[in-house]
Protein backbone atom coordinates (compact mmCIF):
# COMPACT_ATOMS: atom_id res chain seq x y z
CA UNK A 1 34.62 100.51 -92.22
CA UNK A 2 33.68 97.15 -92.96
CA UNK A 3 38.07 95.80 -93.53
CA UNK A 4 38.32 97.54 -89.88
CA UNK A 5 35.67 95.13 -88.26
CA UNK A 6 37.46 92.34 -90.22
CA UNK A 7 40.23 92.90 -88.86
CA UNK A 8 39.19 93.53 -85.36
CA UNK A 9 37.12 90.17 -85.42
CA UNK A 10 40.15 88.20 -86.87
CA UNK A 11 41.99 89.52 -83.65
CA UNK A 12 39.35 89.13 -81.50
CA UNK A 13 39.31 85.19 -82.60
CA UNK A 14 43.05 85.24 -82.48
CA UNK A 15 43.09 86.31 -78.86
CA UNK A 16 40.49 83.56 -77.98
CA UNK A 17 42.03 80.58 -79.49
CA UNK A 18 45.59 81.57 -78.03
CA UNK A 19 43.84 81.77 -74.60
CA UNK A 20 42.29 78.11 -75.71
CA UNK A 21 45.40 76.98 -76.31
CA UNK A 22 46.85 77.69 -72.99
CA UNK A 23 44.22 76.67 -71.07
CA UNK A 24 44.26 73.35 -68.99
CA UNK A 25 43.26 70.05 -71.62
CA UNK A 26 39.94 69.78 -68.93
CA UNK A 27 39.18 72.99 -69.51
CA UNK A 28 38.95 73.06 -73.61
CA UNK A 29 37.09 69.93 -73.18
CA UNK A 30 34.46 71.35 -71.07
CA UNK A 31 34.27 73.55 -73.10
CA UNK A 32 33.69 72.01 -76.11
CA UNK A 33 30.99 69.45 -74.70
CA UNK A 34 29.61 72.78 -72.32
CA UNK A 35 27.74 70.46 -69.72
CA UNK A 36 28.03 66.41 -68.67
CA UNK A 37 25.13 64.42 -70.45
CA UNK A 38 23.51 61.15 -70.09
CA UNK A 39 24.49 60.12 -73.64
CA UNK A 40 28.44 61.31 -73.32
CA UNK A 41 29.68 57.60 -73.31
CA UNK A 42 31.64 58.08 -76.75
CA UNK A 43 33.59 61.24 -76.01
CA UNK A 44 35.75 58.76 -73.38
CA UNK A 45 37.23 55.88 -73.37
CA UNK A 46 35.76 53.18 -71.55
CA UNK A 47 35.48 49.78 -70.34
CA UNK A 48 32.97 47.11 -70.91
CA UNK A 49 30.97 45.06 -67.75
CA UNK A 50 30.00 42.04 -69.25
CA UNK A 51 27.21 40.08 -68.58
CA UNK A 52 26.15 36.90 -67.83
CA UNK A 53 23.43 34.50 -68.84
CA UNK A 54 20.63 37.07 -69.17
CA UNK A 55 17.14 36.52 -67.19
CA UNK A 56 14.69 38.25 -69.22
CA UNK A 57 11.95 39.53 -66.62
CA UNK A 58 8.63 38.14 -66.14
CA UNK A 59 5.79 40.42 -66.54
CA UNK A 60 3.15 41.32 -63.52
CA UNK A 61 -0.39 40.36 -64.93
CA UNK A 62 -1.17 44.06 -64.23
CA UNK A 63 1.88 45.15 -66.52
CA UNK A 64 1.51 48.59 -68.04
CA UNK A 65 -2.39 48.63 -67.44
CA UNK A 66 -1.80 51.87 -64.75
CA UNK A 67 -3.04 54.90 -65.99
CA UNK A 68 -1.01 57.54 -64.08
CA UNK A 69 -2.97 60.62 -62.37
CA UNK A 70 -2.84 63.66 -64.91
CA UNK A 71 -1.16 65.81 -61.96
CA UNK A 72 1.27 63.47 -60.84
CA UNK A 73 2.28 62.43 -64.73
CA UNK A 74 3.59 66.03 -65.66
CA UNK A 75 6.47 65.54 -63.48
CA UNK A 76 8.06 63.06 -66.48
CA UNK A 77 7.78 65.65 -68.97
CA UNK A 78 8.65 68.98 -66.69
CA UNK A 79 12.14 66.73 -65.86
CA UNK A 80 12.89 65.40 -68.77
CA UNK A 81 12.54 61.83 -68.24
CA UNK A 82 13.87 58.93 -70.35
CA UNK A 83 12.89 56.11 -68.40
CA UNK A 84 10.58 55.40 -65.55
CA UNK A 85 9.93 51.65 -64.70
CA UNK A 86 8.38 49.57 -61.35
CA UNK A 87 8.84 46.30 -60.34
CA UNK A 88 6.58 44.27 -57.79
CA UNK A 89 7.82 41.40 -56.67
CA UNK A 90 10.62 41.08 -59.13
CA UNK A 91 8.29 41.16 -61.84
CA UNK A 92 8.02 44.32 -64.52
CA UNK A 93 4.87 45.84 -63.55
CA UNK A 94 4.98 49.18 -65.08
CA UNK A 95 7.30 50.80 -67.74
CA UNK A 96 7.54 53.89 -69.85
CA UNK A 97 10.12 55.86 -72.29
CA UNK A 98 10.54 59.25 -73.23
CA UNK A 99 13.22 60.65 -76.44
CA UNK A 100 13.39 57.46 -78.31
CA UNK A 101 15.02 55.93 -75.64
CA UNK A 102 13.95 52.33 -74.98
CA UNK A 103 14.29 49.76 -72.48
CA UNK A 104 18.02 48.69 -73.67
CA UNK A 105 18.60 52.73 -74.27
CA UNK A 106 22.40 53.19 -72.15
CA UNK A 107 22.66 56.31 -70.37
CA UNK A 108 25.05 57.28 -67.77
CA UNK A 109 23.49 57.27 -64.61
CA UNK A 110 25.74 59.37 -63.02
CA UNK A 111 26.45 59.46 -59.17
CA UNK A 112 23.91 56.21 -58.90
CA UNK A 113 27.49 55.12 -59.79
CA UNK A 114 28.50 55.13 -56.19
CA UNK A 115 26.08 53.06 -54.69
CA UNK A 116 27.23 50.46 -56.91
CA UNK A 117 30.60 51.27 -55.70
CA UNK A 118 29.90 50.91 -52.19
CA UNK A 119 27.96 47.05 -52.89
CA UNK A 120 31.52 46.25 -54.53
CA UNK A 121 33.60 47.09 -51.71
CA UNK A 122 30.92 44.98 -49.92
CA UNK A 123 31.84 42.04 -51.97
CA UNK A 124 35.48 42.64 -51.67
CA UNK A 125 35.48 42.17 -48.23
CA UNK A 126 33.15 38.90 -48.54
CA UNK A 127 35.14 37.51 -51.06
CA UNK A 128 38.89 38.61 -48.55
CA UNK A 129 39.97 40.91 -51.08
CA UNK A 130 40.04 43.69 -48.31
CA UNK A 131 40.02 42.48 -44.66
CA UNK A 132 37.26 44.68 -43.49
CA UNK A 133 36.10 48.44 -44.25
CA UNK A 134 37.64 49.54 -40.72
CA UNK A 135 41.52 48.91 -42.88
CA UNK A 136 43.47 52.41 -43.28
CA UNK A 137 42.61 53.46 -46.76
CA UNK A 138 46.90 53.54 -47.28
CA UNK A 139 46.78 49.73 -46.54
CA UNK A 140 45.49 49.71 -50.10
CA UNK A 141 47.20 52.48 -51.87
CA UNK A 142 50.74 52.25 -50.21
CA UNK A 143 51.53 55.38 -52.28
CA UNK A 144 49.38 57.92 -50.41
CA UNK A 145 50.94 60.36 -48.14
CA UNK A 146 51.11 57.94 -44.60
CA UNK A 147 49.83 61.52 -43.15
CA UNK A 148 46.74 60.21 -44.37
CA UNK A 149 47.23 56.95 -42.08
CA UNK A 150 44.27 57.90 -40.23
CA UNK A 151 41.18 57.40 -42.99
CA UNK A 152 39.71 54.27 -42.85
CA UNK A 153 37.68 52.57 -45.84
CA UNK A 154 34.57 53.12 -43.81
CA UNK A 155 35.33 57.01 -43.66
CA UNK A 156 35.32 56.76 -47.12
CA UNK A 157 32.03 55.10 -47.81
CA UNK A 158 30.12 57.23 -45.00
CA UNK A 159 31.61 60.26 -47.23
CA UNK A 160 33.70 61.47 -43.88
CA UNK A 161 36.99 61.23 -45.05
CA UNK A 162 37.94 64.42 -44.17
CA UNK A 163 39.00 66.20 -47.38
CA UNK A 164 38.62 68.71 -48.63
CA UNK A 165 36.65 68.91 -52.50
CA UNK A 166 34.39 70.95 -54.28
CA UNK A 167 31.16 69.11 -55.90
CA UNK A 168 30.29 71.85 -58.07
CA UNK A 169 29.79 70.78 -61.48
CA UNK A 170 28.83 74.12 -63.44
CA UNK A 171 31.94 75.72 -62.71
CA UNK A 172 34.56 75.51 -65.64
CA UNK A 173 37.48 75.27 -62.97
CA UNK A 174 36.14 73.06 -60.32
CA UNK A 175 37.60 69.94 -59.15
CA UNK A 176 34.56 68.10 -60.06
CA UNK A 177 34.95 69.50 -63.84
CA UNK A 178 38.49 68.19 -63.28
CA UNK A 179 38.01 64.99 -62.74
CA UNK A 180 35.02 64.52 -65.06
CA UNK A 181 36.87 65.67 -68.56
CA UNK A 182 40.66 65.13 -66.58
CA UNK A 183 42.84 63.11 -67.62
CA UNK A 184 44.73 62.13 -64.08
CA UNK A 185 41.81 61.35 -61.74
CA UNK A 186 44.03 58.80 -59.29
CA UNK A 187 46.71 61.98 -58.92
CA UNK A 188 43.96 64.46 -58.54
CA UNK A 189 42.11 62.80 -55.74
CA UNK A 190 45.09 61.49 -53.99
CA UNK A 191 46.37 65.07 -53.88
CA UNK A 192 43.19 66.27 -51.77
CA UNK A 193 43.86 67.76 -48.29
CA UNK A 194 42.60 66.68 -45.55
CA UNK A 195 41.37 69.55 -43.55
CA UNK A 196 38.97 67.75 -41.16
CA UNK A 197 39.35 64.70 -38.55
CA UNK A 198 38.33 62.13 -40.53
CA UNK A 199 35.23 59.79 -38.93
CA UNK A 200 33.62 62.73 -38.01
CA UNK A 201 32.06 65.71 -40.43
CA UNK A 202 29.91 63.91 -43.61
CA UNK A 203 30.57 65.82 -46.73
CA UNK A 204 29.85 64.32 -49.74
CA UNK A 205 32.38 64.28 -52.37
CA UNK A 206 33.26 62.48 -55.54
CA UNK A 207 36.38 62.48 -54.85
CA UNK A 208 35.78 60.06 -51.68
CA UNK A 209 34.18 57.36 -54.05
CA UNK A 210 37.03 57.63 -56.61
CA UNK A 211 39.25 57.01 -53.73
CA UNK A 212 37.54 53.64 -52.76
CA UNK A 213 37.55 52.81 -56.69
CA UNK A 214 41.71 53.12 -56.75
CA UNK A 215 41.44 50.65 -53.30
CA UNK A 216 39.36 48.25 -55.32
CA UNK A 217 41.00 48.85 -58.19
CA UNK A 218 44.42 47.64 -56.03
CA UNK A 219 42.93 44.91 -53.54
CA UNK A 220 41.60 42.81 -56.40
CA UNK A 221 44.44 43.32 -59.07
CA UNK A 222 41.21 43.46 -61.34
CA UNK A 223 39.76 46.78 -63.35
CA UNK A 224 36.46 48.20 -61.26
CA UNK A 225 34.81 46.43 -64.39
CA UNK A 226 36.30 43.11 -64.20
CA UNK A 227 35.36 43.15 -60.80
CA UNK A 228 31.74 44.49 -61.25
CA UNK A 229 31.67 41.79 -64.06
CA UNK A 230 32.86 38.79 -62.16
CA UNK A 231 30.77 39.46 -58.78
CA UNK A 232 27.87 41.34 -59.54
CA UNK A 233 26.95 41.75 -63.20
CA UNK A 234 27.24 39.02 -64.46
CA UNK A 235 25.26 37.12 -61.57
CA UNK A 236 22.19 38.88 -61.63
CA UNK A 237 21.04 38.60 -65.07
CA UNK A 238 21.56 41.53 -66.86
CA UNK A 239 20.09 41.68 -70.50
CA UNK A 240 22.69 43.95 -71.28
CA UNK A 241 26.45 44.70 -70.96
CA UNK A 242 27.31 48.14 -69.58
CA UNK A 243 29.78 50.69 -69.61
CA UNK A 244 32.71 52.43 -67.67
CA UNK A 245 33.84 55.85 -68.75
CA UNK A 246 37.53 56.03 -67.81
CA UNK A 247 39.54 59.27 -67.63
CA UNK A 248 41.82 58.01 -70.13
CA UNK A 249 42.60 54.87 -72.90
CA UNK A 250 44.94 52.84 -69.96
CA UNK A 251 43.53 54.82 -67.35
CA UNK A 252 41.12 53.68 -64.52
CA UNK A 253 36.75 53.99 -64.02
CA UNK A 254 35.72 56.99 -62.81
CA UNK A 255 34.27 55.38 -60.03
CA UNK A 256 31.94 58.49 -58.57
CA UNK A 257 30.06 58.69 -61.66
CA UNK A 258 29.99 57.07 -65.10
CA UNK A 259 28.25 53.88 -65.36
CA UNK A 260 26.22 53.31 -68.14
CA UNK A 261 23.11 50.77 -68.68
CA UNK A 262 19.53 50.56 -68.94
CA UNK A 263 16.60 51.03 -66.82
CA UNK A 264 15.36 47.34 -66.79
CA UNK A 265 19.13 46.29 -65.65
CA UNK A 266 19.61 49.01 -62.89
CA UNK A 267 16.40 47.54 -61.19
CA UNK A 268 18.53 44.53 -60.94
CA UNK A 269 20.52 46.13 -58.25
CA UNK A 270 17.74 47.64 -55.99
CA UNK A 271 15.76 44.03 -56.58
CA UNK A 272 19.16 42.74 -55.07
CA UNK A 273 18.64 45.07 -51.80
CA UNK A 274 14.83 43.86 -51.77
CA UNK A 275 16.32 40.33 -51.58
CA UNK A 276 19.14 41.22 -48.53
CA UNK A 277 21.97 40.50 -50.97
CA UNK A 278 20.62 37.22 -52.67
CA UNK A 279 19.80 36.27 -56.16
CA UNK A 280 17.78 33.51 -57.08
CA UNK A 281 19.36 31.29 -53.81
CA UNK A 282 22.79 32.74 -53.82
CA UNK A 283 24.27 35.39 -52.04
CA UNK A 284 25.84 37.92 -54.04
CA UNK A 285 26.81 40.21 -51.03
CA UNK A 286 26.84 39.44 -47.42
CA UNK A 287 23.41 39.77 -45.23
CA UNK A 288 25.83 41.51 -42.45
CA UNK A 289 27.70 43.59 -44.82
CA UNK A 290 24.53 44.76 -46.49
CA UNK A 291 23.09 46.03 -42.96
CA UNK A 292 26.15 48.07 -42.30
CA UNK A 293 25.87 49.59 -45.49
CA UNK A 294 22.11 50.38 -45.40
CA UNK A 295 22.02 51.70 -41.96
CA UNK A 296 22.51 55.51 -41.14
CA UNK A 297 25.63 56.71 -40.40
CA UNK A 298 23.87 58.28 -37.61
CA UNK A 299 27.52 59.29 -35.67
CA UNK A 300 28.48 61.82 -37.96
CA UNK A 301 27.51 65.12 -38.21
CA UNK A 302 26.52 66.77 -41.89
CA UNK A 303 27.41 70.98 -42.31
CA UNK A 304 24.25 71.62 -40.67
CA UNK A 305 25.60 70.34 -37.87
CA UNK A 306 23.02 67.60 -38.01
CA UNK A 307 22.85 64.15 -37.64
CA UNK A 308 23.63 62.11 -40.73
CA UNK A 309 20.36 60.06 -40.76
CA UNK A 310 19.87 59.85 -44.25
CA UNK A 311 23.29 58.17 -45.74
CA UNK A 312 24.99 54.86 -45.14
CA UNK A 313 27.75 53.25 -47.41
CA UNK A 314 27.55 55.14 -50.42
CA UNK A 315 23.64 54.66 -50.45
CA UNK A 316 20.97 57.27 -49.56
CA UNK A 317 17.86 56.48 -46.86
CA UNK A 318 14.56 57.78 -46.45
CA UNK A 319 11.94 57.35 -43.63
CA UNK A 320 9.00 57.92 -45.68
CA UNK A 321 5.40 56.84 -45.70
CA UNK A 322 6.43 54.64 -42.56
CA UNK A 323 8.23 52.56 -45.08
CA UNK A 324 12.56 52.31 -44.79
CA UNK A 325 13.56 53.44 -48.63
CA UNK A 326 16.93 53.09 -49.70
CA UNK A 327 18.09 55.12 -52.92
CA UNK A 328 20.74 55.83 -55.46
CA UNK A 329 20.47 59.05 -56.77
CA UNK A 330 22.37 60.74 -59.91
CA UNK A 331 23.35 64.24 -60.99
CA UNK A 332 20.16 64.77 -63.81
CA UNK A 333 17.30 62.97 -61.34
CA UNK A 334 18.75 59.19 -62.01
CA UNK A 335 17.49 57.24 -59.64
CA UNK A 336 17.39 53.37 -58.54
CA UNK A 337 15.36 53.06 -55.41
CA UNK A 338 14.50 50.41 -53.22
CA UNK A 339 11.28 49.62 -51.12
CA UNK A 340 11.99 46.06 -49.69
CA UNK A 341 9.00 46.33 -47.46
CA UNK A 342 6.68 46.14 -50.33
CA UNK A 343 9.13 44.27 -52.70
CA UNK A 344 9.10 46.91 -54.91
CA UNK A 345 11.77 49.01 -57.13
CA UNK A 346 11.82 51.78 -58.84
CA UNK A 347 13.92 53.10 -61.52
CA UNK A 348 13.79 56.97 -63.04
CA UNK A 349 16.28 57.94 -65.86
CA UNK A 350 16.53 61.80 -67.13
CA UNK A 351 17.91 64.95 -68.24
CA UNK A 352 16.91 66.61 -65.24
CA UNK A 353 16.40 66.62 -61.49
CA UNK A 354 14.06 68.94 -59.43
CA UNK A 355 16.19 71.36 -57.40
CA UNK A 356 13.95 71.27 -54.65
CA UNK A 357 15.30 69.84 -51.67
CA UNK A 358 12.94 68.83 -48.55
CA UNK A 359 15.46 67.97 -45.77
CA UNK A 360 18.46 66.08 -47.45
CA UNK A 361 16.09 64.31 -50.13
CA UNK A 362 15.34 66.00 -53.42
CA UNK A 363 11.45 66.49 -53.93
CA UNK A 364 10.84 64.45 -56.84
CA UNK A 365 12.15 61.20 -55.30
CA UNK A 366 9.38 61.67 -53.25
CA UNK A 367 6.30 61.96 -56.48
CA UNK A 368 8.67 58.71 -58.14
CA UNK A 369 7.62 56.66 -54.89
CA UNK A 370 4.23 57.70 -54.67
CA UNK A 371 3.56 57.15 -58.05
CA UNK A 372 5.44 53.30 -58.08
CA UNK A 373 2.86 52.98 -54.98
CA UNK A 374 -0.02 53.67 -56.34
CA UNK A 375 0.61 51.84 -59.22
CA UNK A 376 1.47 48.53 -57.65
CA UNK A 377 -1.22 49.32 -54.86
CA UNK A 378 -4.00 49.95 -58.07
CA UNK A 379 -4.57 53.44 -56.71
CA UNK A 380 -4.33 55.44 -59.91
């Protein structure tokens, strides 16, 4: 009886926690944390991008008076937003938080994390840390395989490098899951095979922006951070200091994904591509290197055999409403987007993205610009 189903659970547990025990240390962790989160800065280690002398915003004289349509408002609380905030003009002209989170709230923003990535390598090459983005990737990291010779930097930031990787995130034994809760990310992506001529196919992969982190990482003989600190951070007055997960205590950023801050610093950065690379009279990054990175990639063909007119350097573009919108975008519907047209930025932080896609652009970008439009247009 009841001793016999003792016994049998007691072996039952036994058998689990041996095959625990034997399975890889990314495995047990994803395990143990089940799925990536916006607030999982404390379960790694991580460095610290400090700030500089902090430039509290100015407030639009319409600030917060909006009232959002009904319709249009449900989106926040179907995707589990945290943070939705417009600026017009550099100025904070609407702003709202979900969760308890607040305005200096730090969540990871996820693969927005690579559009950072790709303004740093901009800044690398302003500042002659690299030589230009057209340099063999193994100029950088004299370590990888010289098979590899033919990958350029710029292969890398128009996501063509070539090799092969899995993005899937749900699965407990994908490469993605692997390099998230791994403790070896420069071995794991430099292991990747190529299995395409690189320069030609666009496949997005985090293991091609982890890649251009290691480059950075080695061109500068600074941390990602200290670098992101120096050059960008810390010159266009973030409040707040953020955050870089690392995959282990003297290990490097995860460069594809883990940047933490707030909403009211992120639209720092798209206010920076409003402003073609300048902040209050200096130039942060290049005019020309800017262009390059915000222009389509428009050579390369996608796996629909298509023509890659929606990605440039690490940043994502949309033709829409006759306007040119350029956009970060993030695993859980993080987004940092950019109308420079209308001087306007918009910044949505969540737990959740819609998994709708209309072309290459997930369908709620498309109610977060509408909304920041009618809002700074007085259309609600």
């Amino acid at each position: 009886g009841s001793k016999t189903i003792f016994i049998m659970k007691k072996s039952i547990l036994a058998i689990a926690l041996a095959i625990y025990a034997i399975l890889p240390k990314y495995v047990q962790k994803a395990i143990l944390y089940t799925y990536p989160g916006i607030y999982d800065l404390k379960l790694f280690p991580y460095n610290t991008v400090e700030n500089g002398t902090p430039q509290p915003y100015k407030y639009d004289k319409n600030y917060n008076k909006a009232v959002i349509d009904e319709e249009k408002y449900k989106i926040f609380e179907e995707l589990d937003a945290v943070s939705y905030l417009v600026t017009k003009n550099g100025k904070l002209i609407y702003e709202e938080y979900w969760d308890g989170s607040t305005d200096s709230t730090h969540s990871n923003i996820f693969s927005c994390t690579k559009s950072i990535i790709g303004l740093l390598i901009g800044i690398a090459i302003d500042k002659g840390y690299i030589t230009t983005e057209n340099d063999f990737a193994s100029k950088y990291i004299p370590e990888w395989d010289k098979s590899y010779d033919p990958i350029t930097i710029k292969d890398l930031l128009t996501m063509s490098s070539g090799l092969y990787w899995n993005e899937g995130y749900a699965a407990m034994f994908s490469p993605t899951t692997e390099l998230y809760y791994g403790e070896d990310l420069k071995n794991q992506v430099l292991s990747s095979e190529v299995v395409k001529r690189p320069g030609q196919y666009h496949y997005y992969s985090s293991a091609t922006t982890s890649i251009l982190g290691i480059i950075l990482q080695n061109a500068t003989n600074m941390t990602v951070s200290e670098f992101a600190s120096k050059y960008l951070w810390s010159q266009i007055g973030a409040e707040h200091d953020a955050y870089w997960s690392k995959d282990k205590e003297d290990g490097i950023e995860k460069a594809y994904c883990c940047f933490y801050s707030n909403a009211r610093d992120l639209a720092r950065i798209g206010q920076l591509i409003n402003n073609d690379g300048n902040w209050n009279g200096k130039q942060i990054i290049s005019k020309e290197y800017l262009e390059k990175c915000l222009t389509p990639a428009s050579y390369l063909i996608d796996e629909n055999d298509s023509k890659v007119d929606y990605y440039g350097y690490q940043w994502w573009l949309l033709r829409y409403r006759g306007l040119d919108i350029k956009y970060a975008r993030g695993l859980y519907g993080q987004y940092i987007i950019s109308i420079p047209e209308k001087d306007i930025v918009i910044v949505r932080l969540g737990h959740k993205r819609d998994d709708v896609l209309i072309g290459d652009h997930v369908r709620d970008t498309y109610n977060y610009i509408d909304i920041a439009i009618d809002i700074c247009e007085g259309n609600n």
